[in-house]
Each structure stands twice: as C-alpha cells, then as structure tokens.
PDB file of N, CA and C in Angstrom:
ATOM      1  N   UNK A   1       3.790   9.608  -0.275  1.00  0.00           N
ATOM      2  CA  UNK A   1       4.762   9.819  -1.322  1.00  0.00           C
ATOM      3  C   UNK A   1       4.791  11.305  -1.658  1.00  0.00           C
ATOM      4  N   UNK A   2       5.744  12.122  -1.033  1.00  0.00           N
ATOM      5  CA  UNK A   2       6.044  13.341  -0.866  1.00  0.00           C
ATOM      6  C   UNK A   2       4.179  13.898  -0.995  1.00  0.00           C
ATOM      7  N   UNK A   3       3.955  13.640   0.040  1.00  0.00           N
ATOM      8  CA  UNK A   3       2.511  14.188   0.591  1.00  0.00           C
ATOM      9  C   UNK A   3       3.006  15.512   1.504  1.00  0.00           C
ATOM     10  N   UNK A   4       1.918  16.346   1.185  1.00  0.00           N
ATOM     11  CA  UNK A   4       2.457  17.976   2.257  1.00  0.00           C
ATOM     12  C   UNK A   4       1.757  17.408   3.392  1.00  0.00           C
ATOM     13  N   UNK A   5       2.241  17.744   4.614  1.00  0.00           N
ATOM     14  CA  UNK A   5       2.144  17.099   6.072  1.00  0.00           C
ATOM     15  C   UNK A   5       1.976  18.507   6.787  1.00  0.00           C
ATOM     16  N   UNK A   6       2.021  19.672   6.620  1.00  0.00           N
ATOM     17  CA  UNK A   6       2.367  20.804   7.240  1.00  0.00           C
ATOM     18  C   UNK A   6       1.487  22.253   6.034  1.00  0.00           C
ATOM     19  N   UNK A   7       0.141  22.399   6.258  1.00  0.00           N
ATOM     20  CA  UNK A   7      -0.425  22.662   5.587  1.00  0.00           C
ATOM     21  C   UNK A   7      -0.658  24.125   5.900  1.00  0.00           C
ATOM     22  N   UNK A   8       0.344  24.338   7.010  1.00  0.00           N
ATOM     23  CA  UNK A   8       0.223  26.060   7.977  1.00  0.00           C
ATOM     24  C   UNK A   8       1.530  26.814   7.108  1.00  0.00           C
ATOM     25  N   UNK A   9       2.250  26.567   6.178  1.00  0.00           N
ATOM     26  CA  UNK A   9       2.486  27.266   5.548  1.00  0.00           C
ATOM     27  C   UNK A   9       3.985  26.816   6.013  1.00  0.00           C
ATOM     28  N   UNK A  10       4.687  26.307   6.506  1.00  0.00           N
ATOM     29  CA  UNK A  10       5.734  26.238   6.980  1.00  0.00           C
ATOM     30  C   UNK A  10       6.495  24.980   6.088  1.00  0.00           C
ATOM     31  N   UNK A  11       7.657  25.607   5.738  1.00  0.00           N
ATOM     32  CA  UNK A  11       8.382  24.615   4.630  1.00  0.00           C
ATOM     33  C   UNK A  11       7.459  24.248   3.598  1.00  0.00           C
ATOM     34  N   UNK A  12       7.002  25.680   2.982  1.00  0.00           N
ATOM     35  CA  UNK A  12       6.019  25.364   1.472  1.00  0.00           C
ATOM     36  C   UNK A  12       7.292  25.754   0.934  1.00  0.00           C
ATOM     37  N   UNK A  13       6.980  25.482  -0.620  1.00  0.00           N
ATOM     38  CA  UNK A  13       7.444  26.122  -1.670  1.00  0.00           C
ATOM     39  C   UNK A  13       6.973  27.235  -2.454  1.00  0.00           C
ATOM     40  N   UNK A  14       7.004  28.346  -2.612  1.00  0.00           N
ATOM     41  CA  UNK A  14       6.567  29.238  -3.323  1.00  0.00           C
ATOM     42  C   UNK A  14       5.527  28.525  -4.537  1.00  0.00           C
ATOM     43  N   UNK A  15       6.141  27.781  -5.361  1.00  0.00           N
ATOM     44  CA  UNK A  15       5.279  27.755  -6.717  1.00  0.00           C
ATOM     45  C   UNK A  15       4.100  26.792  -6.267  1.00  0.00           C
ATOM     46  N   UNK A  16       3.986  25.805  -4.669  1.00  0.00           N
ATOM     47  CA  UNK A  16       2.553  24.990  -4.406  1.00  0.00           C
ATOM     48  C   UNK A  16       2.280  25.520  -3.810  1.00  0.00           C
ATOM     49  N   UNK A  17       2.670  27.035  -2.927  1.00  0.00           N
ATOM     50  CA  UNK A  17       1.767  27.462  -1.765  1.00  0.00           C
ATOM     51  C   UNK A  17       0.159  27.977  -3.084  1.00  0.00           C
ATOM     52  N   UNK A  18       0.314  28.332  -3.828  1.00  0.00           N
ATOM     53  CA  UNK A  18      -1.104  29.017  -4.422  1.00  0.00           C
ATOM     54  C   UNK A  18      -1.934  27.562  -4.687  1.00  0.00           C
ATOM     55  N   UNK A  19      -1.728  26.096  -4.816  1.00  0.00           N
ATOM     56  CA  UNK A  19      -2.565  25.035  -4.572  1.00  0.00           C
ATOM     57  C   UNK A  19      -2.644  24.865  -3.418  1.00  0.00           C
ATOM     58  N   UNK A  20      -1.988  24.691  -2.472  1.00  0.00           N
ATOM     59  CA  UNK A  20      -2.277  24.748  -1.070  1.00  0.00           C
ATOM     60  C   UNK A  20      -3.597  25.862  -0.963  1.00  0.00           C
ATOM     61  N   UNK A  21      -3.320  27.009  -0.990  1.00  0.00           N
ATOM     62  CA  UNK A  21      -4.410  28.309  -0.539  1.00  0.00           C
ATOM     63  C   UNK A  21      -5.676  27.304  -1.301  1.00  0.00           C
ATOM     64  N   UNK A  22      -5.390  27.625  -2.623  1.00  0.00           N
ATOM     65  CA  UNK A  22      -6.579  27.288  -2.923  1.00  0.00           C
ATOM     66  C   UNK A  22      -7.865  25.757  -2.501  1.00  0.00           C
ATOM     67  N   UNK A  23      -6.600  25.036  -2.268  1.00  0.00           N
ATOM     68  CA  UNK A  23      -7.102  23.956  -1.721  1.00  0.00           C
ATOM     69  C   UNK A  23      -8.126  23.537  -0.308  1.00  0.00           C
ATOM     70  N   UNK A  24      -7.080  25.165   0.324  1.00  0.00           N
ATOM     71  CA  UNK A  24      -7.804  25.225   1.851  1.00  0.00           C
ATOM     72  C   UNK A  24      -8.934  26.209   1.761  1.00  0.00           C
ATOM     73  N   UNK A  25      -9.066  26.873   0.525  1.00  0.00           N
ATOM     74  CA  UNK A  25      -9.865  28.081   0.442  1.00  0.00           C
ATOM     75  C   UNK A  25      -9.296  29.560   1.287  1.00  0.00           C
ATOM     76  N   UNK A  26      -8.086  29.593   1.148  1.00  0.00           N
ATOM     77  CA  UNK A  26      -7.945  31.056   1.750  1.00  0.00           C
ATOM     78  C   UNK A  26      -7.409  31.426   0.852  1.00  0.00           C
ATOM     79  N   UNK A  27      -6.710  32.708   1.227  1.00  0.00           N
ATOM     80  CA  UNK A  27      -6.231  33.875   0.454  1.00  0.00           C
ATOM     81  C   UNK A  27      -4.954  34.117   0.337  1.00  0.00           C
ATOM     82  N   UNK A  28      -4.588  34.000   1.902  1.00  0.00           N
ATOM     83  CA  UNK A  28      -3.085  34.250   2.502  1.00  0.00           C
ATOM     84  C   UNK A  28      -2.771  33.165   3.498  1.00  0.00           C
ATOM     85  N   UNK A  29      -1.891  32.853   3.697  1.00  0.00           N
ATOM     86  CA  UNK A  29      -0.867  32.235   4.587  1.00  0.00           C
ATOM     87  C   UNK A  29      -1.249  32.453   5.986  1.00  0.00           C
ATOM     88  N   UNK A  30      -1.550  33.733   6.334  1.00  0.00           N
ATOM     89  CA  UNK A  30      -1.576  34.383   7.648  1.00  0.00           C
ATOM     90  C   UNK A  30      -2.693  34.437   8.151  1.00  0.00           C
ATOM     91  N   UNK A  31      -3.986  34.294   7.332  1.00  0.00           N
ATOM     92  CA  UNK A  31      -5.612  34.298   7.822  1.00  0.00           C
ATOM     93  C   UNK A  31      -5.903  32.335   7.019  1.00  0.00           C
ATOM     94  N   UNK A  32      -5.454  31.433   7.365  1.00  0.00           N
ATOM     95  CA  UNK A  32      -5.796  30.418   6.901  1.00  0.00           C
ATOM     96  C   UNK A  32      -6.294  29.501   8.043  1.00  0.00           C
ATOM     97  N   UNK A  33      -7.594  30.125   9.377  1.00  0.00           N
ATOM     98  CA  UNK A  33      -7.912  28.423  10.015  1.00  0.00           C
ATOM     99  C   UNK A  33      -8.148  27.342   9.855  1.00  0.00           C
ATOM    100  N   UNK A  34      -7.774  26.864   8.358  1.00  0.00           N
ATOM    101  CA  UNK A  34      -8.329  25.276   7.942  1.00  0.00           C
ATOM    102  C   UNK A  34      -7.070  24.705   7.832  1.00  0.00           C
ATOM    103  N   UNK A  35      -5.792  25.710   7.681  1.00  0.00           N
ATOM    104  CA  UNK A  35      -4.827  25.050   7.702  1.00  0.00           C
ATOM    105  C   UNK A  35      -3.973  23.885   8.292  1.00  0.00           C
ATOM    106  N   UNK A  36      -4.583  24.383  10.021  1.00  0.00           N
ATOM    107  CA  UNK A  36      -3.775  23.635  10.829  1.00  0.00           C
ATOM    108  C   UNK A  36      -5.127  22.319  11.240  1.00  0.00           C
ATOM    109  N   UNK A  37      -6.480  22.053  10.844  1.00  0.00           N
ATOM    110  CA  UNK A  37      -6.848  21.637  10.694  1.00  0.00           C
ATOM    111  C   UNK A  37      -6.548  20.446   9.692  1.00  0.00           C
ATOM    112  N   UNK A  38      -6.351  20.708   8.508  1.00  0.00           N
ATOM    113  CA  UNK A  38      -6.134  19.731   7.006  1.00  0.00           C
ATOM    114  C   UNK A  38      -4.591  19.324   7.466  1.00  0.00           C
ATOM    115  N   UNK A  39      -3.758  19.796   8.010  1.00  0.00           N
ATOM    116  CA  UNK A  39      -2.218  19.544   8.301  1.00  0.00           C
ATOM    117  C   UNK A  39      -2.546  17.717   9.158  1.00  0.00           C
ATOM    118  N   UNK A  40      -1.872  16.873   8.462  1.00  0.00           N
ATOM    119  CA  UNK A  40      -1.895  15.669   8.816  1.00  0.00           C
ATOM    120  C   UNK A  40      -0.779  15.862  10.223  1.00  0.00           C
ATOM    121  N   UNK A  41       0.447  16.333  10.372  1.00  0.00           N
ATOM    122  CA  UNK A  41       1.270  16.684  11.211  1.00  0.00           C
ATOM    123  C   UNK A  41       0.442  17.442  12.455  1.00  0.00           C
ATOM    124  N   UNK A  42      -0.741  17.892  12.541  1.00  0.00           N
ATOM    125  CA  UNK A  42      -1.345  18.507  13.502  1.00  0.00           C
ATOM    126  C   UNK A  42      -2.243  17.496  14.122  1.00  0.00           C
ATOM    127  N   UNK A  43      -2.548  16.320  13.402  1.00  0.00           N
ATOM    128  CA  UNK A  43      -3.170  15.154  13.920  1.00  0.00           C
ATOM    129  C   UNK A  43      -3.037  13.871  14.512  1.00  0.00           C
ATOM    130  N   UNK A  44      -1.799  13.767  14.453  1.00  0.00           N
ATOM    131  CA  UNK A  44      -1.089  12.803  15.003  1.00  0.00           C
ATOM    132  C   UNK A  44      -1.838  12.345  16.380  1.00  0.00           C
ATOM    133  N   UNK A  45      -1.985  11.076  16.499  1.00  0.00           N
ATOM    134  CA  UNK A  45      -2.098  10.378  18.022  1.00  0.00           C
ATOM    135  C   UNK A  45      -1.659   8.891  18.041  1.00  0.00           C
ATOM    136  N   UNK A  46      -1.619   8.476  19.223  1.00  0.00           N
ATOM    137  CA  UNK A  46      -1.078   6.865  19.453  1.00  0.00           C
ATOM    138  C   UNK A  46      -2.115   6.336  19.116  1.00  0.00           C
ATOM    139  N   UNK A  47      -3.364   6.241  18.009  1.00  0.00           N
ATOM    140  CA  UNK A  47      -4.239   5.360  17.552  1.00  0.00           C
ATOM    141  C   UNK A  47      -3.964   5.605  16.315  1.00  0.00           C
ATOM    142  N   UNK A  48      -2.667   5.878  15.617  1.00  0.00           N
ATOM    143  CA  UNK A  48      -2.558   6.023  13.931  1.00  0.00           C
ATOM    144  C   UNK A  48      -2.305   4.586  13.733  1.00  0.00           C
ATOM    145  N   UNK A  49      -2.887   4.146  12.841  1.00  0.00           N
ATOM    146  CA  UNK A  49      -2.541   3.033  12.422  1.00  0.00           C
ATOM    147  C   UNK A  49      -0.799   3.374  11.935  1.00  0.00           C
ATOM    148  N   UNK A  50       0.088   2.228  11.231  1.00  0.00           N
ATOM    149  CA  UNK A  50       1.972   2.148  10.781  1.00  0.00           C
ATOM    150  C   UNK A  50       1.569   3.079   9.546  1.00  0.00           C
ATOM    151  N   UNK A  51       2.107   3.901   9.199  1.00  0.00           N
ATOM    152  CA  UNK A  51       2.694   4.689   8.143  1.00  0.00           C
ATOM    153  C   UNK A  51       4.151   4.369   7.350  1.00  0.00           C
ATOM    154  N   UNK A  52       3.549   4.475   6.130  1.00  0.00           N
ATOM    155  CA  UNK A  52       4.594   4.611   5.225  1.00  0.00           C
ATOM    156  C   UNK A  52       5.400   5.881   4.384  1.00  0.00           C
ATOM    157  N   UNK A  53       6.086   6.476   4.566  1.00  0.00           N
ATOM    158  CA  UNK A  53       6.232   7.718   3.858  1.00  0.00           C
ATOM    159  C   UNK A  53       7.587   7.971   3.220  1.00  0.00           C
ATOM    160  N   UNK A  54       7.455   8.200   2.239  1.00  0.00           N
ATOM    161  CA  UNK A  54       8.386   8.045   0.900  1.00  0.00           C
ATOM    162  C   UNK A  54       8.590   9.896   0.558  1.00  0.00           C
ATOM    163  N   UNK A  55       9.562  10.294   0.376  1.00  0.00           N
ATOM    164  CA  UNK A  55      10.168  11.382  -0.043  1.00  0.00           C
ATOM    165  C   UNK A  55      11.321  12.070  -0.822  1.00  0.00           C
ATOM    166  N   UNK A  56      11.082  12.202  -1.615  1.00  0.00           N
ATOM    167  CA  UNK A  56      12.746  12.799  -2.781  1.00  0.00           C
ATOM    168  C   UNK A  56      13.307  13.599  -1.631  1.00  0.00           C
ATOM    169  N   UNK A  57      15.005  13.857  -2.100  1.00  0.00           N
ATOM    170  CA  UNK A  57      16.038  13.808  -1.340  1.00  0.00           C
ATOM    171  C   UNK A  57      15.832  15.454  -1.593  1.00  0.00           C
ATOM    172  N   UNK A  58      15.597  15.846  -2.916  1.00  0.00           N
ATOM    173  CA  UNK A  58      15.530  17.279  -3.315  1.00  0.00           C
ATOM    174  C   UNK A  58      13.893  17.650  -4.168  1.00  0.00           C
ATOM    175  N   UNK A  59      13.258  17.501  -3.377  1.00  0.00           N
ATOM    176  CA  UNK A  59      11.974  17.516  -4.226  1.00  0.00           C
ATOM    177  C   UNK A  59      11.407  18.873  -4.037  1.00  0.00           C
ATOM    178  N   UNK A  60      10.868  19.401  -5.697  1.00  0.00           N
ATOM    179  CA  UNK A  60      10.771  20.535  -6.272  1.00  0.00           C
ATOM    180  C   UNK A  60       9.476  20.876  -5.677  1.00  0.00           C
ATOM    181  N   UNK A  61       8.323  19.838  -4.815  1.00  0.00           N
ATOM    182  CA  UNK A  61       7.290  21.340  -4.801  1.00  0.00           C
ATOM    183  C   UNK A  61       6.853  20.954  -3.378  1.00  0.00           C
ATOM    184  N   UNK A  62       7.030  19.693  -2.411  1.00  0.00           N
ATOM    185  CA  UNK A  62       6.961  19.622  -1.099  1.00  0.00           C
ATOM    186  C   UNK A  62       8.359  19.278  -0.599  1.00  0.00           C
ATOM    187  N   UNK A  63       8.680  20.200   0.146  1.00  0.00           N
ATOM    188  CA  UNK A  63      10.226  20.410   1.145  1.00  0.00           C
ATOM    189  C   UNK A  63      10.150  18.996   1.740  1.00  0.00           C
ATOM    190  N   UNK A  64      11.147  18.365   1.392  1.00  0.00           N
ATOM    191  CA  UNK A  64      11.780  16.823   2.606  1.00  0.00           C
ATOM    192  C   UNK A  64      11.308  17.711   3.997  1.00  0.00           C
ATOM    193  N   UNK A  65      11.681  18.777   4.564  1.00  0.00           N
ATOM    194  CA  UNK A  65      11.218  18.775   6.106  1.00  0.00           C
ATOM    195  C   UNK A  65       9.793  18.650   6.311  1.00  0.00           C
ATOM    196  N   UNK A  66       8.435  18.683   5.613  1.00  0.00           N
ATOM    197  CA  UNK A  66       7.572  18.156   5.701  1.00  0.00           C
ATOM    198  C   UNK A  66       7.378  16.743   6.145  1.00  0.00           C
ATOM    199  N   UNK A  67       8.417  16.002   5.389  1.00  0.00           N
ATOM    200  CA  UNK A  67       7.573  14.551   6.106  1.00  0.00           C
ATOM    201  C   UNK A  67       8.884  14.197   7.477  1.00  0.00           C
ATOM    202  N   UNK A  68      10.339  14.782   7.371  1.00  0.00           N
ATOM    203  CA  UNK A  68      10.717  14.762   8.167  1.00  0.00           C
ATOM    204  C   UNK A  68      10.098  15.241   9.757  1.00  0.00           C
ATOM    205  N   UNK A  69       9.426  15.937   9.649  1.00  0.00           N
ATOM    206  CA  UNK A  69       8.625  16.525  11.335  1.00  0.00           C
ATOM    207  C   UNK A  69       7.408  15.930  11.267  1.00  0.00           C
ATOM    208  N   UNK A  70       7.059  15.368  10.306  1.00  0.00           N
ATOM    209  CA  UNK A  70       6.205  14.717  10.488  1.00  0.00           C
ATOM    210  C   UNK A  70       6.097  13.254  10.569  1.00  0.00           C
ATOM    211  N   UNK A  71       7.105  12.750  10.310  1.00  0.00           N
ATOM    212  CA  UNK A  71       7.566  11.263  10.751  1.00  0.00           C
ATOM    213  C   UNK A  71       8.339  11.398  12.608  1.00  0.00           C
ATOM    214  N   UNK A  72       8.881  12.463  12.772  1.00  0.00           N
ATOM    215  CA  UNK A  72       9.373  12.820  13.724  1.00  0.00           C
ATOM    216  C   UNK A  72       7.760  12.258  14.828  1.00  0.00           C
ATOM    217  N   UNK A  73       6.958  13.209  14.506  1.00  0.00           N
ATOM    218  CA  UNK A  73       5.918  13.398  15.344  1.00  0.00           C
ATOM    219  C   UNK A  73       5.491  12.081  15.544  1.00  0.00           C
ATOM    220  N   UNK A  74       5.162  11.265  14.178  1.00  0.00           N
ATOM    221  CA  UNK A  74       4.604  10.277  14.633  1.00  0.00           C
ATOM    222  C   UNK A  74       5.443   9.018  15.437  1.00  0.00           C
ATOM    223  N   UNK A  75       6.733   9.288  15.299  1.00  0.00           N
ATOM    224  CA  UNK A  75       7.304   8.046  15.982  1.00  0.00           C
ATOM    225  C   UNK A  75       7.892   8.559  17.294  1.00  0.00           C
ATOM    226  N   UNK A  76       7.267  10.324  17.871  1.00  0.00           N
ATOM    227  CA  UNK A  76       7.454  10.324  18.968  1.00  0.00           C
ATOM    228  C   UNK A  76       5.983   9.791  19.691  1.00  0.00           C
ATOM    229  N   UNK A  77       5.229   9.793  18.985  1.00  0.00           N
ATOM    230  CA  UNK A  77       3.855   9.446  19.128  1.00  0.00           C
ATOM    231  C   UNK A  77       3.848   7.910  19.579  1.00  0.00           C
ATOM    232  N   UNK A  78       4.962   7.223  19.246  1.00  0.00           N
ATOM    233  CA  UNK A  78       4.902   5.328  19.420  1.00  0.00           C
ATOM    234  C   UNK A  78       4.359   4.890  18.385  1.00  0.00           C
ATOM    235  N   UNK A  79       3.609   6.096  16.994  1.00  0.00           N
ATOM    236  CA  UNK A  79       3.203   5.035  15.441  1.00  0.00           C
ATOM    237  C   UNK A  79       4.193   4.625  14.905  1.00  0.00           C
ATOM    238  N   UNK A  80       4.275   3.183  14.559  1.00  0.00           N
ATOM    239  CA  UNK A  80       4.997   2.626  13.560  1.00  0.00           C
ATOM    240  C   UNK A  80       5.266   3.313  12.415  1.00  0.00           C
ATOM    241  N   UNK A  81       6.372   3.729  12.097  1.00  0.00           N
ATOM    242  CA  UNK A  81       6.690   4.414  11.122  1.00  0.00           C
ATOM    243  C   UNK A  81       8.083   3.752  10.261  1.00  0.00           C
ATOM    244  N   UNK A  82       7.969   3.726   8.839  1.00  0.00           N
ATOM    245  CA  UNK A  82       8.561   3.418   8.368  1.00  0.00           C
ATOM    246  C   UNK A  82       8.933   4.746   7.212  1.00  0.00           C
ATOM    247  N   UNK A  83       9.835   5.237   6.803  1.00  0.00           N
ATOM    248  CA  UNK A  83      10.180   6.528   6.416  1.00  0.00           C
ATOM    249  C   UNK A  83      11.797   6.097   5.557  1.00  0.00           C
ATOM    250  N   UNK A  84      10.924   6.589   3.933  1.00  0.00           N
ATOM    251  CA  UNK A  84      12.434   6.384   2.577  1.00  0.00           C
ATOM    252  C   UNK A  84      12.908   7.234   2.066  1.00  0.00           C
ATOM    253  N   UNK A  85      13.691   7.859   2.014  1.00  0.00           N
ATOM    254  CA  UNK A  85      13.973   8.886   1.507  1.00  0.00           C
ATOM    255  C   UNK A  85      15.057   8.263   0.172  1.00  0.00           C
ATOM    256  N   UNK A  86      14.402   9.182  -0.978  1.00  0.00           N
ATOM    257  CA  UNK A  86      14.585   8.477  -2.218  1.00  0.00           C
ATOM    258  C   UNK A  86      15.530   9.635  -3.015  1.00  0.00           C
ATOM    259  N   UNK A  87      16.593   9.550  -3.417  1.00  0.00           N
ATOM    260  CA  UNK A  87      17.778  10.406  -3.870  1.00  0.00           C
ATOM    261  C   UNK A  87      16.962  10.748  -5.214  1.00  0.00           C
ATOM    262  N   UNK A  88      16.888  12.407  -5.739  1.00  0.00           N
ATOM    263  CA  UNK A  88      16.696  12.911  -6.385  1.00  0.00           C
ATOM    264  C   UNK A  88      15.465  13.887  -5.918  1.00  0.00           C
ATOM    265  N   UNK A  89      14.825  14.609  -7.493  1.00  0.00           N
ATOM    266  CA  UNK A  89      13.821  15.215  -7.273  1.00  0.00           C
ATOM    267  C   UNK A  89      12.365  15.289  -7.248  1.00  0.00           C
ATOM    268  N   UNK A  90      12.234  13.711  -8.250  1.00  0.00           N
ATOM    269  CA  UNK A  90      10.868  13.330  -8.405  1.00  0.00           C
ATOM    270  C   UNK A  90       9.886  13.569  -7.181  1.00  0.00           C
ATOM    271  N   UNK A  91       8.807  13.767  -7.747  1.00  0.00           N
ATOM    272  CA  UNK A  91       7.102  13.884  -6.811  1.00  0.00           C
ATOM    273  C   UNK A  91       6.510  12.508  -7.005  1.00  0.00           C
ATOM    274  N   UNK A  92       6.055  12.092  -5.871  1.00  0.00           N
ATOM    275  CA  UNK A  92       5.190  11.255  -5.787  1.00  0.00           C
ATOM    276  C   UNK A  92       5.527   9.992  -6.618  1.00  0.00           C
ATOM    277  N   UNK A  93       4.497   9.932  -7.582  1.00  0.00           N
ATOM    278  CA  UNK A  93       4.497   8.670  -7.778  1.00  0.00           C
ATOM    279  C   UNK A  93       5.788   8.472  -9.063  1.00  0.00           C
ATOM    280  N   UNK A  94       6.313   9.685  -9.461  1.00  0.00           N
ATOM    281  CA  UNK A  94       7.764   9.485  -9.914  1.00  0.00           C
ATOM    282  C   UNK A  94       8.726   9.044  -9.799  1.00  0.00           C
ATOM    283  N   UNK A  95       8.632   8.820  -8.199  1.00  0.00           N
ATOM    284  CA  UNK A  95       9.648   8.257  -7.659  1.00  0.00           C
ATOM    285  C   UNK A  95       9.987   6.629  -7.170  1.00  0.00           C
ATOM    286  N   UNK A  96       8.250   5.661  -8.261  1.00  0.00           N
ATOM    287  CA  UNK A  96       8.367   4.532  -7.832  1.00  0.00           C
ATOM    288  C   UNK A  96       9.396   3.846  -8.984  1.00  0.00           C
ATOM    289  N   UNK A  97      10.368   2.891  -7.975  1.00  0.00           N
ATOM    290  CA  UNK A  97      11.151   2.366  -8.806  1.00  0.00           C
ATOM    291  C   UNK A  97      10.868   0.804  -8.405  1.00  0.00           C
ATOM    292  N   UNK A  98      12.053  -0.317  -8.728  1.00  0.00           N
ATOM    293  CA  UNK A  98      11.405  -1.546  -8.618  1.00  0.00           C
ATOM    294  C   UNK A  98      11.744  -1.191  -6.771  1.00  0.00           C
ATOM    295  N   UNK A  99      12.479  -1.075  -6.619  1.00  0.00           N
ATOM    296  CA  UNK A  99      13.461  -0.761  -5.240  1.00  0.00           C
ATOM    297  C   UNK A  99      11.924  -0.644  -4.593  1.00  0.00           C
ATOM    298  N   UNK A 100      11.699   0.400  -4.457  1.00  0.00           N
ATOM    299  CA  UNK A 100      10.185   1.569  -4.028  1.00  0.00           C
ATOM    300  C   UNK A 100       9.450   0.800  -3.556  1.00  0.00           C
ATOM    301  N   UNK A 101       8.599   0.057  -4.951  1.00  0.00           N
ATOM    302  CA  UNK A 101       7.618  -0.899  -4.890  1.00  0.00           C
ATOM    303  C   UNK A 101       8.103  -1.562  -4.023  1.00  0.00           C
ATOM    304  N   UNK A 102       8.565  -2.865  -3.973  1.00  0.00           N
ATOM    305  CA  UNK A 102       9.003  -3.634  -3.286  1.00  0.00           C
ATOM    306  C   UNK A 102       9.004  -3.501  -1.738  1.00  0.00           C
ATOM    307  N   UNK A 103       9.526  -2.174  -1.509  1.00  0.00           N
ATOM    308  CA  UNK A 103      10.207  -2.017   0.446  1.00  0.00           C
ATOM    309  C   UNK A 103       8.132  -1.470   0.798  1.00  0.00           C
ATOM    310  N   UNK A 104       7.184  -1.021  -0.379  1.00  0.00           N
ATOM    311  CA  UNK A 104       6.113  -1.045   0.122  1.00  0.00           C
ATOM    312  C   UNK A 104       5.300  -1.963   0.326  1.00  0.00           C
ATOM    313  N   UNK A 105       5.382  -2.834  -0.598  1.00  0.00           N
ATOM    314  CA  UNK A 105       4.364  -4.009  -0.397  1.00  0.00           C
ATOM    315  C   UNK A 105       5.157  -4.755   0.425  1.00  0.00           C
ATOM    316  N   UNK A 106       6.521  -5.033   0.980  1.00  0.00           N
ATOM    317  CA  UNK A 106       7.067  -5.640   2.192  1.00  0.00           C
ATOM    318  C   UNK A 106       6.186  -5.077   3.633  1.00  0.00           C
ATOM    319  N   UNK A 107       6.209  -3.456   3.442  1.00  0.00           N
ATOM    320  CA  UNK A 107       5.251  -2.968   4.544  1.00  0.00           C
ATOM    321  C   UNK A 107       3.957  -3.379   4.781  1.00  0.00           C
ATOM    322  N   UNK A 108       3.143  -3.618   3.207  1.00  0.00           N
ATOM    323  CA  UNK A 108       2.013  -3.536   4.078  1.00  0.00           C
ATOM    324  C   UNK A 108       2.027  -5.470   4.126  1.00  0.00           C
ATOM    325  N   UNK A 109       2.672  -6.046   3.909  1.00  0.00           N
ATOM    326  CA  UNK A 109       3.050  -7.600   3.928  1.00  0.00           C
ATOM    327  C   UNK A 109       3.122  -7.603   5.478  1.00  0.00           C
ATOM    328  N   UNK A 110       4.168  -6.531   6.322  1.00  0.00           N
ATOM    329  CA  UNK A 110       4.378  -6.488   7.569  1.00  0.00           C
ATOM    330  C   UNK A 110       3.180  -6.302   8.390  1.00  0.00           C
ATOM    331  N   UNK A 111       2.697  -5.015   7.786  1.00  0.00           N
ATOM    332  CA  UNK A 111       1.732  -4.198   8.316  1.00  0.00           C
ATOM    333  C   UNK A 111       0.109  -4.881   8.478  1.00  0.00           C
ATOM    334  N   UNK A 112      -0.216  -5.537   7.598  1.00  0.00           N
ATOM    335  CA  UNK A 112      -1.793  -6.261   7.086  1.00  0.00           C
ATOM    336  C   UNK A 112      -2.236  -7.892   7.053  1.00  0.00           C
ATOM    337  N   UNK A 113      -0.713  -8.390   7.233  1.00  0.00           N
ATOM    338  CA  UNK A 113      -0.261  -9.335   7.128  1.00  0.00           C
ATOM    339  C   UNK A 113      -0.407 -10.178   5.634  1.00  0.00           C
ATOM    340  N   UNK A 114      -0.448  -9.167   4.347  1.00  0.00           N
ATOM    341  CA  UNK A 114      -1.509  -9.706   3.386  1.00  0.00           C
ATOM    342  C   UNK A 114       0.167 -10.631   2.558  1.00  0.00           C
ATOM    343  N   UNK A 115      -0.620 -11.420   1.980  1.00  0.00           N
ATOM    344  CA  UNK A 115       0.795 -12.372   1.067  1.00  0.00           C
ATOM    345  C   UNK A 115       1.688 -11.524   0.129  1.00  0.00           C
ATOM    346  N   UNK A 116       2.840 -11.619   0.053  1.00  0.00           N
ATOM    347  CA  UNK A 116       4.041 -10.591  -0.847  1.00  0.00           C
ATOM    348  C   UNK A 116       3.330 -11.310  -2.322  1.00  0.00           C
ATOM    349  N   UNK A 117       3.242 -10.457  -3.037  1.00  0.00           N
ATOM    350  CA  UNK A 117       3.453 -10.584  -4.989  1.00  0.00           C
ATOM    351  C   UNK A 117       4.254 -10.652  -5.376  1.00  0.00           C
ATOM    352  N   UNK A 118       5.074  -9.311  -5.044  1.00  0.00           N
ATOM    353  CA  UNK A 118       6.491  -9.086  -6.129  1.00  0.00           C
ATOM    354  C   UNK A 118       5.473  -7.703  -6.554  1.00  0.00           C
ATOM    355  N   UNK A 119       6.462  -7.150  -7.030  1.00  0.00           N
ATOM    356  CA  UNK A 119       5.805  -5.961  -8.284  1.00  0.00           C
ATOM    357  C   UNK A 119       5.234  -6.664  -9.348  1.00  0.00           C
ATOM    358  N   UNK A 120       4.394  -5.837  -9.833  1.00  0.00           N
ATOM    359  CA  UNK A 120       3.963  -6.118 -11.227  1.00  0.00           C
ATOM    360  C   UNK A 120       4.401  -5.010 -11.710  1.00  0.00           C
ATOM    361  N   UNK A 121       5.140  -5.456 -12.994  1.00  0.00           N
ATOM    362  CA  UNK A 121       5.460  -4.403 -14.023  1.00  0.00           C
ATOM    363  C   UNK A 121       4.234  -3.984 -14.956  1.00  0.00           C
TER     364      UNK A 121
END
C-alpha cells in the first residue's frame, strides 16, 4: 500500500527522499550501497510468493511509478500479481475503503485459500 519499491533514488519525492537516506543510513543519493540492496524491485525472482499492491493515482510522497516497475518486474518474473490503483492522493493505509478491503481479503481468500469474512468495520 503505496510501499517505496525503488529505494536507489529513482522516482523519489523530494520531501521522503531525507526518510529514505536516513532509513538506509546514507547521506546522498549518489554514495548509497544499501540502496539497491533494501529496493524490493531489485529482488524480485520466480520464488515470490502472489503480491498485492495498492497505490494512489496521485500520491504525495511515493511516485505511482514505483509500484508500477515494480509490478512490471514481478509479473515479468511469472509472480502472481495483483495491482489497484486507487484514484486520489492518500498514503497507505488512507486509502482503505470498503471497496479496498474487500478486493484484499478476496486475494488472500484466492491466495491462502483462507475463508472470506467480509470487512469488519
């Protein structure tokens, strides 16, 4: 749920690249080797378990092309990927609506085979 996928600096936003740095422990953008390490998009293989990935249409602090190349990757990879892109700007878990909920626990219903609930409000 608008998770950064691309942790090498590419399609940041100015105002999260300084949590990013700090997160990876560097300084700059340009001397960061943990980057492409921590980058989930750099890890990809045909033993990922199905992914779910949810993203605002205009979201203010991880760029939609983050999970776009990175859904890319994985479903050139053959992982099951299931990928929502949710109209507006909300982050993360802002963006759960009943809609949201629902198309996830259908996934992991698909995915785990576990019994549907419904949302709980």
């Amino acid at each position: 749920m608008s998770g950064p996928a691309d942790l090498s600096g590419v399609d940041v936003t100015p105002d999260f690249l300084p949590a990013q740095l700090s997160y990876l422990g560097c300084t700059s953008e340009a001397d960061c080797p943990a980057a492409i390490r921590a980058s989930p998009v750099e890890q990809v293989d045909t033993s990922d378990p199905p992914f779910f990935i949810t993203h605002s249409s205009e979201e203010s602090k991880i760029p939609l092309a983050q999970s776009k190349a990175f859904v890319a990757k994985l479903r050139h990879a053959g992982v099951d990927t299931t990928f929502v892109v949710v109209q507006g700007r909300a982050h993360s878990i802002a963006m759960l609506n009943d809609d949201l909920k629902n198309r996830i626990v259908a996934f992991y219903h698909r995915t785990l085979g576990a019994q549907p609930v419904g949302v709980l409000n």
